[in-house]
C-alpha atoms as a PDB file:
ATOM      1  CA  UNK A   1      82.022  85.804  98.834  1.00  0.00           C
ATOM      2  CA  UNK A   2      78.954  87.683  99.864  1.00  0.00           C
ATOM      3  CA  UNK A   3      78.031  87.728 103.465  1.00  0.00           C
ATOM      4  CA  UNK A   4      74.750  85.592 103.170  1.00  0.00           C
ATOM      5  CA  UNK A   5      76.417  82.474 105.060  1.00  0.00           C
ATOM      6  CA  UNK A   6      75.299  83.125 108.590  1.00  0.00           C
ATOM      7  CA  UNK A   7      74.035  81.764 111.506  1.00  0.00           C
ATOM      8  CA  UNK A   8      70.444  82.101 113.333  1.00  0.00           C
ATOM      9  CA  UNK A   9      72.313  83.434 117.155  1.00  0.00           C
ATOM     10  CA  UNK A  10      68.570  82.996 118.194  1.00  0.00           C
ATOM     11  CA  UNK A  11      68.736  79.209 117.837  1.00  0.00           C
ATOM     12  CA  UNK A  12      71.819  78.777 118.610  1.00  0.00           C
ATOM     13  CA  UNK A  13      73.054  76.954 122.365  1.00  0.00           C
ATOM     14  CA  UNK A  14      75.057  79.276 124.666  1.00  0.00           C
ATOM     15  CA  UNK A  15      78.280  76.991 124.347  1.00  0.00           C
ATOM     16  CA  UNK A  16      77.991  76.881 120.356  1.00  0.00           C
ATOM     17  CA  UNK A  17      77.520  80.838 119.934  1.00  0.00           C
ATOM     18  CA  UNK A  18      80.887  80.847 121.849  1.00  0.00           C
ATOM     19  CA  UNK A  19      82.573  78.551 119.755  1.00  0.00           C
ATOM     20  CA  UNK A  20      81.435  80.359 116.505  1.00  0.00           C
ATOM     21  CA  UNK A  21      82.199  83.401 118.052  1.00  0.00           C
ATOM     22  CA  UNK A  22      86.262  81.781 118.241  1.00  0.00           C
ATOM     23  CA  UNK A  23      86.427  80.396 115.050  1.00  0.00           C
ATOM     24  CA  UNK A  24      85.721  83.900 113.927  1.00  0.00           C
ATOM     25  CA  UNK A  25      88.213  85.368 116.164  1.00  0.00           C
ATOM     26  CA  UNK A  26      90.926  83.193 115.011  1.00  0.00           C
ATOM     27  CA  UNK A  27      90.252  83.377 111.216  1.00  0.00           C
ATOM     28  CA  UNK A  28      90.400  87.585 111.925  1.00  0.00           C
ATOM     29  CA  UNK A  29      94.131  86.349 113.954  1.00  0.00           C
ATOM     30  CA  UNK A  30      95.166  84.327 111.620  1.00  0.00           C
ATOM     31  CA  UNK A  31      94.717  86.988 108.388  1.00  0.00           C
ATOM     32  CA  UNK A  32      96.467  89.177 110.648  1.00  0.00           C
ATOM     33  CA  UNK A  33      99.587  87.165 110.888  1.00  0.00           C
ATOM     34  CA  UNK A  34      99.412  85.381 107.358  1.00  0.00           C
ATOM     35  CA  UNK A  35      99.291  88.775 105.376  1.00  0.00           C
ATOM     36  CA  UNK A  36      98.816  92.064 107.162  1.00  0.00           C
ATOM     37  CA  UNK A  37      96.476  94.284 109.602  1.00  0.00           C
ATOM     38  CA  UNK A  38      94.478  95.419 106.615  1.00  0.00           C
ATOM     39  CA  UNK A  39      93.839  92.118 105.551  1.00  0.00           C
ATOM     40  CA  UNK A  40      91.433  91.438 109.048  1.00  0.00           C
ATOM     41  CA  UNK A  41      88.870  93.740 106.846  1.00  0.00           C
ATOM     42  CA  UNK A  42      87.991  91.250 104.389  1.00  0.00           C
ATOM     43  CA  UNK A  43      86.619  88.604 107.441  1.00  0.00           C
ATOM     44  CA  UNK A  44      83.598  87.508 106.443  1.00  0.00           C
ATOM     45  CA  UNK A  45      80.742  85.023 107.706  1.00  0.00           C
ATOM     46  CA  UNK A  46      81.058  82.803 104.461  1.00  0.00           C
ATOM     47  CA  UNK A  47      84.953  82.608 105.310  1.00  0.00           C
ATOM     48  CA  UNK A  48      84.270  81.962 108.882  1.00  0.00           C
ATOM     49  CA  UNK A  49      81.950  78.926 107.619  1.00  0.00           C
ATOM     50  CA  UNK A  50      84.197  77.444 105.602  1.00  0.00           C
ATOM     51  CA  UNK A  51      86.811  77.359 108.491  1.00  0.00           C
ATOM     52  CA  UNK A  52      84.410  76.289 110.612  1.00  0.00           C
ATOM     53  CA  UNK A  53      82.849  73.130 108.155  1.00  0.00           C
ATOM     54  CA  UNK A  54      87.113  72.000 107.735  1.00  0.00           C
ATOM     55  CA  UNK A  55      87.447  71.618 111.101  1.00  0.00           C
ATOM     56  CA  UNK A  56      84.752  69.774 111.137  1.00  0.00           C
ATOM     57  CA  UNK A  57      85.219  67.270 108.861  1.00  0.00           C
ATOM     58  CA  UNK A  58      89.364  67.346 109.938  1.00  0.00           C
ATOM     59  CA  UNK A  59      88.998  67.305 113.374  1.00  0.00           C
ATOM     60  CA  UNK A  60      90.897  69.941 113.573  1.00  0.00           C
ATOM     61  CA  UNK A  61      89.797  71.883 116.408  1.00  0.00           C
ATOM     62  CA  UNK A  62      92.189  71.176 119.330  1.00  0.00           C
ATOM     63  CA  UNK A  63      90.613  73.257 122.348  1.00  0.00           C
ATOM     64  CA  UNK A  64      89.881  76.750 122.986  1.00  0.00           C
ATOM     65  CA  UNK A  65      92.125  79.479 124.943  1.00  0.00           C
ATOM     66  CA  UNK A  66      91.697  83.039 126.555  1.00  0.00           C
ATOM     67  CA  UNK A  67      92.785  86.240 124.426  1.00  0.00           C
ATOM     68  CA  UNK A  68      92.029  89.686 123.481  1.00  0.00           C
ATOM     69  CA  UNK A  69      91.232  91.372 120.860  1.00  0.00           C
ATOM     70  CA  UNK A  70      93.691  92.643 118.357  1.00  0.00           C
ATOM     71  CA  UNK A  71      91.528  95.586 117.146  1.00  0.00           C
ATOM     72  CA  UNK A  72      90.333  96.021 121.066  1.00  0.00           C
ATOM     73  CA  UNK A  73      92.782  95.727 123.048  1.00  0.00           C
ATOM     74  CA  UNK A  74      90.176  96.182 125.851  1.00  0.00           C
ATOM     75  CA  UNK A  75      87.621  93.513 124.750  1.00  0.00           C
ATOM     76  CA  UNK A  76      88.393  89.749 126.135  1.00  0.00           C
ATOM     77  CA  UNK A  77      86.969  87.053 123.552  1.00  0.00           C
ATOM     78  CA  UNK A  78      88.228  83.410 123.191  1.00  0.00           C
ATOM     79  CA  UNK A  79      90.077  81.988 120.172  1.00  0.00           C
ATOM     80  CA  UNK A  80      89.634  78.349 119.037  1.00  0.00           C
ATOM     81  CA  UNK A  81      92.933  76.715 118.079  1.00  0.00           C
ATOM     82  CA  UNK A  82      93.403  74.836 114.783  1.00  0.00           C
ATOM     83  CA  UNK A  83      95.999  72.324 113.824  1.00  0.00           C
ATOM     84  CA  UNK A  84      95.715  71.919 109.888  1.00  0.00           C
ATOM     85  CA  UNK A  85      95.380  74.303 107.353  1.00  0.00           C
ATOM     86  CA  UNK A  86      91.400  74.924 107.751  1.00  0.00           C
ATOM     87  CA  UNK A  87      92.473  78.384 109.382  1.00  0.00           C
ATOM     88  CA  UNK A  88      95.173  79.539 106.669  1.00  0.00           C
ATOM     89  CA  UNK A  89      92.592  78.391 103.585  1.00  0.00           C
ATOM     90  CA  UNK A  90      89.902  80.440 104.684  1.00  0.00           C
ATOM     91  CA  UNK A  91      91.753  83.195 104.939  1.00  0.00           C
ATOM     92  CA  UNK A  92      93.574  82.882 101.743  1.00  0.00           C
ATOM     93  CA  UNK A  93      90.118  82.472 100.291  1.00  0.00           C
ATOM     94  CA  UNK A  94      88.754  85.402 101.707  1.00  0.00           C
ATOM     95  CA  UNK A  95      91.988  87.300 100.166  1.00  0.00           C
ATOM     96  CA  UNK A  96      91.734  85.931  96.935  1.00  0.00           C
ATOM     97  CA  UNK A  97      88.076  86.284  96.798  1.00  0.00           C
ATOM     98  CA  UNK A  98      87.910  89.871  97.973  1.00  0.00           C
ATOM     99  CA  UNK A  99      91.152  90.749  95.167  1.00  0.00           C
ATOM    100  CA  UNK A 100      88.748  89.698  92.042  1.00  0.00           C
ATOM    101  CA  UNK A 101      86.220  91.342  93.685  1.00  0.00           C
ATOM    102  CA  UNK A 102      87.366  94.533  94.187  1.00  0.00           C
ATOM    103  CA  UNK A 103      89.347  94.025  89.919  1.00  0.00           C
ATOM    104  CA  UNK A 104      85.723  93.492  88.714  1.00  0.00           C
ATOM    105  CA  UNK A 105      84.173  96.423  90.780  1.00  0.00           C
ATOM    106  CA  UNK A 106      86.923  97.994  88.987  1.00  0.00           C
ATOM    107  CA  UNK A 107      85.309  96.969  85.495  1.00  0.00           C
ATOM    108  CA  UNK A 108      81.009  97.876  86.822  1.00  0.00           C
ATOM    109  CA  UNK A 109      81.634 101.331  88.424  1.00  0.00           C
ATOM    110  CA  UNK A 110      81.656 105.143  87.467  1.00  0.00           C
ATOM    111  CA  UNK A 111      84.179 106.980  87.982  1.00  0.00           C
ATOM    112  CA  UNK A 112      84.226 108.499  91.161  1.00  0.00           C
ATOM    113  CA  UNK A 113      83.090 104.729  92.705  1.00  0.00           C
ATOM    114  CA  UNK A 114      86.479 103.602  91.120  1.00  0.00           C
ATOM    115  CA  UNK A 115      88.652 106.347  92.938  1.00  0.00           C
ATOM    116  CA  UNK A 116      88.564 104.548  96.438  1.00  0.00           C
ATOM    117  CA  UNK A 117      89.404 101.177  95.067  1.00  0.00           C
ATOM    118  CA  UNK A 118      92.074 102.631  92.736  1.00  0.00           C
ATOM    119  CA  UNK A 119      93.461 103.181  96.750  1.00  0.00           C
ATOM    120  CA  UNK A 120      92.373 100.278  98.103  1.00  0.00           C
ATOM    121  CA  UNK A 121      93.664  97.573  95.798  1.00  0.00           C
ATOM    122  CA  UNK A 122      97.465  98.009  96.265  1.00  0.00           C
ATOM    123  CA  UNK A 123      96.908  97.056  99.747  1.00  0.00           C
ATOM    124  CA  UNK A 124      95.739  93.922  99.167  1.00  0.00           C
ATOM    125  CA  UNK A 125      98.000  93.095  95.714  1.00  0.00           C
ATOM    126  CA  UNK A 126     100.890  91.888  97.892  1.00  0.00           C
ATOM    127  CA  UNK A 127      98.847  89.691  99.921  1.00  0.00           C
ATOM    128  CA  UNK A 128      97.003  88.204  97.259  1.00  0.00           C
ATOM    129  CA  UNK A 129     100.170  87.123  95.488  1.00  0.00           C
ATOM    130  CA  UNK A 130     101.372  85.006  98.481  1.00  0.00           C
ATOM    131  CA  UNK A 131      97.722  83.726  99.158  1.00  0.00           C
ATOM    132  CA  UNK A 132      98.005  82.252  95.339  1.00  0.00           C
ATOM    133  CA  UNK A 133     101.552  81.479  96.272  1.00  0.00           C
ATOM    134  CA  UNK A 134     100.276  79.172  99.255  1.00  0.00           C
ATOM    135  CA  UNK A 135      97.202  78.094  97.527  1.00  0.00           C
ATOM    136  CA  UNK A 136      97.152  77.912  93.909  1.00  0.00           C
ATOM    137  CA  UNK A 137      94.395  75.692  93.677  1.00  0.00           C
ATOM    138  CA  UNK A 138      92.054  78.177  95.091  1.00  0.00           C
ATOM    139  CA  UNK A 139      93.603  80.959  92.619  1.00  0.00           C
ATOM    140  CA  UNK A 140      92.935  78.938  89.609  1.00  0.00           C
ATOM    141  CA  UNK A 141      89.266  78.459  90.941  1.00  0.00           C
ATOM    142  CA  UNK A 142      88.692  81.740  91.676  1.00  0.00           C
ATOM    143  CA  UNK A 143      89.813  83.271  88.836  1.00  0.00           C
ATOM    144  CA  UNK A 144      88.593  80.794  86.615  1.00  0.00           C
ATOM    145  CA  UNK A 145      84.836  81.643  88.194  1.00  0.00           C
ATOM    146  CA  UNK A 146      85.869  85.343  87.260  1.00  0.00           C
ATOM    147  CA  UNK A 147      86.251  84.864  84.089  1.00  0.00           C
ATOM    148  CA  UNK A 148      82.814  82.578  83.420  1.00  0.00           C
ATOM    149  CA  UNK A 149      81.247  84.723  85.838  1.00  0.00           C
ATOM    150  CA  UNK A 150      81.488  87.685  82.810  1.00  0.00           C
ATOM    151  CA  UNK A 151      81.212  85.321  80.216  1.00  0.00           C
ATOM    152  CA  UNK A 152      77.836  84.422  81.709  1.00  0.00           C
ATOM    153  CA  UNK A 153      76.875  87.820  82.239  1.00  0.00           C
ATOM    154  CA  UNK A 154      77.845  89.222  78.995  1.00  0.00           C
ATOM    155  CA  UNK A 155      75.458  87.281  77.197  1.00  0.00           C
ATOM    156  CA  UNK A 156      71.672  89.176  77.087  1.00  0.00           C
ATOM    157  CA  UNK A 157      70.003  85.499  76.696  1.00  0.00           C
ATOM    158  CA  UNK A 158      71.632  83.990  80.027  1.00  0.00           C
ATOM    159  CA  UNK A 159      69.323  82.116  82.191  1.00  0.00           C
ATOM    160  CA  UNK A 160      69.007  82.037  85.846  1.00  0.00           C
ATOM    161  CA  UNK A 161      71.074  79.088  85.887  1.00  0.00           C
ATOM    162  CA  UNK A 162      73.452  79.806  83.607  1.00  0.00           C
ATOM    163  CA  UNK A 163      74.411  82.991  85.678  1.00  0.00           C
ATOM    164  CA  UNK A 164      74.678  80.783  88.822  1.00  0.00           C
ATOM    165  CA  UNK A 165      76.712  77.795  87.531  1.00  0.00           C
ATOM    166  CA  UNK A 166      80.543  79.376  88.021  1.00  0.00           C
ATOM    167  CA  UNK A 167      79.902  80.178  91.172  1.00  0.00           C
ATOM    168  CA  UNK A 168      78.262  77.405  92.319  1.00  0.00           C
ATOM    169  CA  UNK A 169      81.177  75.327  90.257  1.00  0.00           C
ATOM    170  CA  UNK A 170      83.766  77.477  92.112  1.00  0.00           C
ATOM    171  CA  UNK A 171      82.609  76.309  95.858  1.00  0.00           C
ATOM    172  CA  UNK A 172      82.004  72.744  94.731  1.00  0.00           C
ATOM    173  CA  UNK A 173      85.368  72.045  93.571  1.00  0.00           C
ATOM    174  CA  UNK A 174      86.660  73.798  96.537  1.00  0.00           C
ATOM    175  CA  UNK A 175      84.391  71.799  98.903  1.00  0.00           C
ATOM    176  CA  UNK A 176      84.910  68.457  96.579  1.00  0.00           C
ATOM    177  CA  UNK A 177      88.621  68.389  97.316  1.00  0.00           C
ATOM    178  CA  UNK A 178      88.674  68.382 100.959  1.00  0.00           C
ATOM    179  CA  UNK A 179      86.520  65.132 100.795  1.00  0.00           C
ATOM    180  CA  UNK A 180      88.486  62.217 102.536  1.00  0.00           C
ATOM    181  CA  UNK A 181      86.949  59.457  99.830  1.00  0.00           C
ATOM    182  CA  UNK A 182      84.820  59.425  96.912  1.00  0.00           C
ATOM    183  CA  UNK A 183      81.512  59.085  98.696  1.00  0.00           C
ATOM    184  CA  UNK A 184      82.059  61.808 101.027  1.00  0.00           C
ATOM    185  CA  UNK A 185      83.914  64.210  97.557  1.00  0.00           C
ATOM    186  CA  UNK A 186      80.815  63.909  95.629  1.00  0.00           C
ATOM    187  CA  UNK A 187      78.289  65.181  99.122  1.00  0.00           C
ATOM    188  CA  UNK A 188      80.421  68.224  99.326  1.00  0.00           C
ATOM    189  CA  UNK A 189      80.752  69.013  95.762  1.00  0.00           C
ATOM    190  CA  UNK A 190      76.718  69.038  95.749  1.00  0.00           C
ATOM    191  CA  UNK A 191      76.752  70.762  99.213  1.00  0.00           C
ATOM    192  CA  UNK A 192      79.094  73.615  97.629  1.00  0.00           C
ATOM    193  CA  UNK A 193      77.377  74.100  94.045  1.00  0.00           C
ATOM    194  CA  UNK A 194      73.746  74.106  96.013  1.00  0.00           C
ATOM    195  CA  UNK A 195      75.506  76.650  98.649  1.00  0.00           C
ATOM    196  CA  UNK A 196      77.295  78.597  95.891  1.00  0.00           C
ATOM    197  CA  UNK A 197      73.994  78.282  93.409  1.00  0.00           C
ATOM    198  CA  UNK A 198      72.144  79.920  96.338  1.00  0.00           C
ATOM    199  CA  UNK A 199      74.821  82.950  97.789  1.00  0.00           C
ATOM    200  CA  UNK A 200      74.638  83.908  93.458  1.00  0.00           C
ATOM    201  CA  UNK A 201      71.133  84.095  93.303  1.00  0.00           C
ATOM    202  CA  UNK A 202      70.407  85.942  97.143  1.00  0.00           C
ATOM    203  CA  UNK A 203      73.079  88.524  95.722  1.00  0.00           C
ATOM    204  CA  UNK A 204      71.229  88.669  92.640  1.00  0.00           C
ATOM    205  CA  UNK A 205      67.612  89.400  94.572  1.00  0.00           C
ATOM    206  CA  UNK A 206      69.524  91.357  97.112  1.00  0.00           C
ATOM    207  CA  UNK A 207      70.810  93.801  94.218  1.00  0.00           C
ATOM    208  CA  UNK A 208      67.815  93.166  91.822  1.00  0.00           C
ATOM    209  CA  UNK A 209      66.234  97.255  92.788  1.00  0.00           C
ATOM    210  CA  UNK A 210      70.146  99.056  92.099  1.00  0.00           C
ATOM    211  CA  UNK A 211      71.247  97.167  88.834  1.00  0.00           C
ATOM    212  CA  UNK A 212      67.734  98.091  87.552  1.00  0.00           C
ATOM    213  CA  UNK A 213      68.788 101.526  88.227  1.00  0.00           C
ATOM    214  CA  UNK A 214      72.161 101.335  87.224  1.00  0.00           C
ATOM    215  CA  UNK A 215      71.984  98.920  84.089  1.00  0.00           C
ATOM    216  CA  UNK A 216      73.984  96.260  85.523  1.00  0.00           C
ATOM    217  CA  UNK A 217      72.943  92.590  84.833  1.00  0.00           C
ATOM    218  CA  UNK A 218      71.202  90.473  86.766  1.00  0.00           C
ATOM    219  CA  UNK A 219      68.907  87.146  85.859  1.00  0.00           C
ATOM    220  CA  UNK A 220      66.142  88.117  87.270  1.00  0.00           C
ATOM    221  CA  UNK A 221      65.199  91.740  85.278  1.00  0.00           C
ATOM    222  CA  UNK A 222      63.906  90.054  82.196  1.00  0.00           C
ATOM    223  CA  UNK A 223      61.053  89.334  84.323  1.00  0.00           C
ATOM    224  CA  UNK A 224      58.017  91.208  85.669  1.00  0.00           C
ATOM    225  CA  UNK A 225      58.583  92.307  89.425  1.00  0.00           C
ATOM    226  CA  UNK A 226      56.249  90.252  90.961  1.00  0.00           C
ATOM    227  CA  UNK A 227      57.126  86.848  88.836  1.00  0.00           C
ATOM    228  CA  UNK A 228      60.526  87.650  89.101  1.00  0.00           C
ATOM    229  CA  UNK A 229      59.821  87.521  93.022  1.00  0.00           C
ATOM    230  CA  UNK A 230      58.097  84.363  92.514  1.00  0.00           C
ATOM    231  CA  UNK A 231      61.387  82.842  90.414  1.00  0.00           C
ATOM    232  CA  UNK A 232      63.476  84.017  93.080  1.00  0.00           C
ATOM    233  CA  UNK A 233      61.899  82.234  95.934  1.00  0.00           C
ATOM    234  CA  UNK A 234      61.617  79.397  93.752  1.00  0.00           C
ATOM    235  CA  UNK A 235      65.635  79.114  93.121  1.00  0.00           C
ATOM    236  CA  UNK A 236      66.540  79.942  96.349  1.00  0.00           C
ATOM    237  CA  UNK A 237      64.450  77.476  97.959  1.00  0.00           C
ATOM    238  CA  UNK A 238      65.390  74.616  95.268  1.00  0.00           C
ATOM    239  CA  UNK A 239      68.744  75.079  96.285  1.00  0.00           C
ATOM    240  CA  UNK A 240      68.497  75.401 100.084  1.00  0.00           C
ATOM    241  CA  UNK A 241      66.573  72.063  99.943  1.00  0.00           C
ATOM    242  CA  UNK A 242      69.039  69.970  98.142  1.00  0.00           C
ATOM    243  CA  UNK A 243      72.249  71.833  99.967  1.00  0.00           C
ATOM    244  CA  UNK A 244      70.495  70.627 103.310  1.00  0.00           C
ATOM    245  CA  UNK A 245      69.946  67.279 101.726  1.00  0.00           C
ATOM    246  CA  UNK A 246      73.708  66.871 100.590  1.00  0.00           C
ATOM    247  CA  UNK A 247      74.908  68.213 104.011  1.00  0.00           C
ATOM    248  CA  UNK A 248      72.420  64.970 106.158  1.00  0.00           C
ATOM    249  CA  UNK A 249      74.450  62.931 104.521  1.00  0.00           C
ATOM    250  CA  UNK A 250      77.836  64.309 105.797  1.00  0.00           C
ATOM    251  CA  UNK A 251      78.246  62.569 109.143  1.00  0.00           C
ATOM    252  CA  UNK A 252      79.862  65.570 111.648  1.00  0.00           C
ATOM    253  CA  UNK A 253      80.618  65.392 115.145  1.00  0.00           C
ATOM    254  CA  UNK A 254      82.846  68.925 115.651  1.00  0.00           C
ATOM    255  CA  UNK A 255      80.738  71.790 115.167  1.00  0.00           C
ATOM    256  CA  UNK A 256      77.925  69.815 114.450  1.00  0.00           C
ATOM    257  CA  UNK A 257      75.225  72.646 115.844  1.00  0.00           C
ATOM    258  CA  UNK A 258      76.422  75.163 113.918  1.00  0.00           C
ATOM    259  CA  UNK A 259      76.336  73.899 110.910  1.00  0.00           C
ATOM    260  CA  UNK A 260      72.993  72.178 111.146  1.00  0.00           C
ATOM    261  CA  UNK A 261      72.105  76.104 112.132  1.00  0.00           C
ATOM    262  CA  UNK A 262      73.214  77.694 109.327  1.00  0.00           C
ATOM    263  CA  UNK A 263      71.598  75.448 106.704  1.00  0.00           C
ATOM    264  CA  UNK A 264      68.016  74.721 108.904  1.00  0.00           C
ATOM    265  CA  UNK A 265      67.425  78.641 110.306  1.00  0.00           C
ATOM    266  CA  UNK A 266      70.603  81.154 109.444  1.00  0.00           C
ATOM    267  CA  UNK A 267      70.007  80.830 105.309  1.00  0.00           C
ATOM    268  CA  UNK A 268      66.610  80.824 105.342  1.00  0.00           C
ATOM    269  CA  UNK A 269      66.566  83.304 107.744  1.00  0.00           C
ATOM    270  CA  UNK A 270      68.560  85.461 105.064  1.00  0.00           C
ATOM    271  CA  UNK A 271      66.658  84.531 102.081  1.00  0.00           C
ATOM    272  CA  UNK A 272      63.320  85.914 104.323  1.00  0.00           C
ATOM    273  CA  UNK A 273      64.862  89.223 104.612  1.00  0.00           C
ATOM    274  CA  UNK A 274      65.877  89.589 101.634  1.00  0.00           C
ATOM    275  CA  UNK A 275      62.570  88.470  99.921  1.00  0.00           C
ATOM    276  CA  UNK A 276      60.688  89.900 102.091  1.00  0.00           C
ATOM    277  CA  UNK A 277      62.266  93.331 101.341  1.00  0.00           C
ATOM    278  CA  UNK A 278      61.949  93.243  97.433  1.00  0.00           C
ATOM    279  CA  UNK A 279      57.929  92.563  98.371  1.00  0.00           C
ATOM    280  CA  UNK A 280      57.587  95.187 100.427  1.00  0.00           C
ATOM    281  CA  UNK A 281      58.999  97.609  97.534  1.00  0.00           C
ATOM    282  CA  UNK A 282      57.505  95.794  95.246  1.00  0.00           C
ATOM    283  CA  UNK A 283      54.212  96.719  97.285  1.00  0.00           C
ATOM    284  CA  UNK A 284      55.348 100.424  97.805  1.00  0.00           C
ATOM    285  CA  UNK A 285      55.514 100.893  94.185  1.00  0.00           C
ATOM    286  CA  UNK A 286      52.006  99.606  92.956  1.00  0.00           C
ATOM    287  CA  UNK A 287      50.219 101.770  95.109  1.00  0.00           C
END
């Protein structure tokens, strides 16, 4: 996961910035007491949506109580409670996500960026083995994207959507299989390979400056700045479009606003800034 998954606060009602704001809380509780304090610094916003979208379509938001903080003690925030799994998944998602991750930053970096994560990785080794342990259907996916992912990338011919596809594979099959009947399993598995599509190619745009630098691939450097600009607005907005269409036809009452937010103002609020900021170099540099 990537971090592009967020809301718009702006647009969002008093009473649903609150209930985001729990959701989050309780994912960061719940990787606390599934795997270990260290774990709480792999929460993420994509995590916290995916937590928040199964309790949606589960129902499985069951009220909201008073707390504090684990990491401040001193801070009072309010945690929603979850009876099913949506809570445990996301946060042996965010485990197993952040475990590849870190094995493939392993694979990209120098040296001295490897010495930190040479540290870092034991840490999270035990707790990835017991996240596969409860959830081997989201290991298999995972590292099954992994392993396209440099496939993909390895080739010097791949296309823009060709370097997309395992991720966007990897969060429709997860997505697909917490549909309740066929119908509703083929709207999410659209919904997640749009979503996924889209997070691939923003960390692509978002990165397009530094792997020019450092050699690294990304889709979008066989192209001229400015067209490649052009191609990336183009993809991104493709696949916004058709995740928002796929998601209209999901029919949500539980944490119905926040959703809605994320796809009609927090995701194209990220794909703006991120855009806008390759312009802007893009600018810098031709003068």
């Amino acid at each position: 996961m990537f971090g592009y998954l967020r809301i718009d606060k702006a647009e969002l009602k008093v009473r649903e910035y609150e209930a985001y704001k729990a959701v989050y809380c309780g994912l960061c509780k719940q990787l606390g007491r599934d795997y270990s304090v260290f774990s709480r610094a792999v929460l993420s916003y994509d995590c916290t949506f995916y937590a928040v979208l199964l309790m949606s379509l589960n129902r499985g938001c069951k009220g909201f109580r008073d707390g504090r903080c684990v990491c401040n003690p001193l801070k009072k925030c309010k945690f929603a409670e979850c009876s099913d799994q949506s809570y445990s998944k996301a946060a042996a998602l965010s485990i197993i996500s952040v475990y590849y991750k870190l094995h493939d930053d392993l694979l990209d970096s120098g040296f001295f960026r490897r010495l930190p994560i040479y540290f870092i990785l034991p840490l999270f080794s035990r707790s990835h083995k017991k996240a596969a342990r409860l959830y081997p259907e989201l290991e298999t996916l995972v590292a099954e994207m992994m392993r396209m992912q440099r496939d993909a990338e390895s080739g010097s011919e791949t296309s823009i959507d060709e370097a997309a596809h395992p991720t966007a594979l990897m969060l429709s099959k997860i997505l697909c299989a917490e549909g309740a009947d066929e119908p509703q399993k083929a709207v999410l598995s659209e919904l997640g390979y749009q979503l996924g599509r889209w997070v691939y190619l923003m960390d692509a745009a978002d990165d397009y400056y530094k792997d020019r630098r450092n050699g690294c691939f990304n889709p979008f450097l066989k192209y001229e700045k400015e067209e490649a600009v052009n191609r990336m607005e183009d993809a991104l907005s493709v696949s916004l479009g058709r995740a928002f269409d796929a998601y209209s036809l999901l029919e949500l009452t539980d944490f119905k606003g926040i959703t809605e937010n994320l796809l009609r103002f927090g995701l194209p609020l990220q794909q703006s800034r991120v855009v806008s900021k390759l312009t802007e170099v893009t600018d810098d540099k031709s003068l």
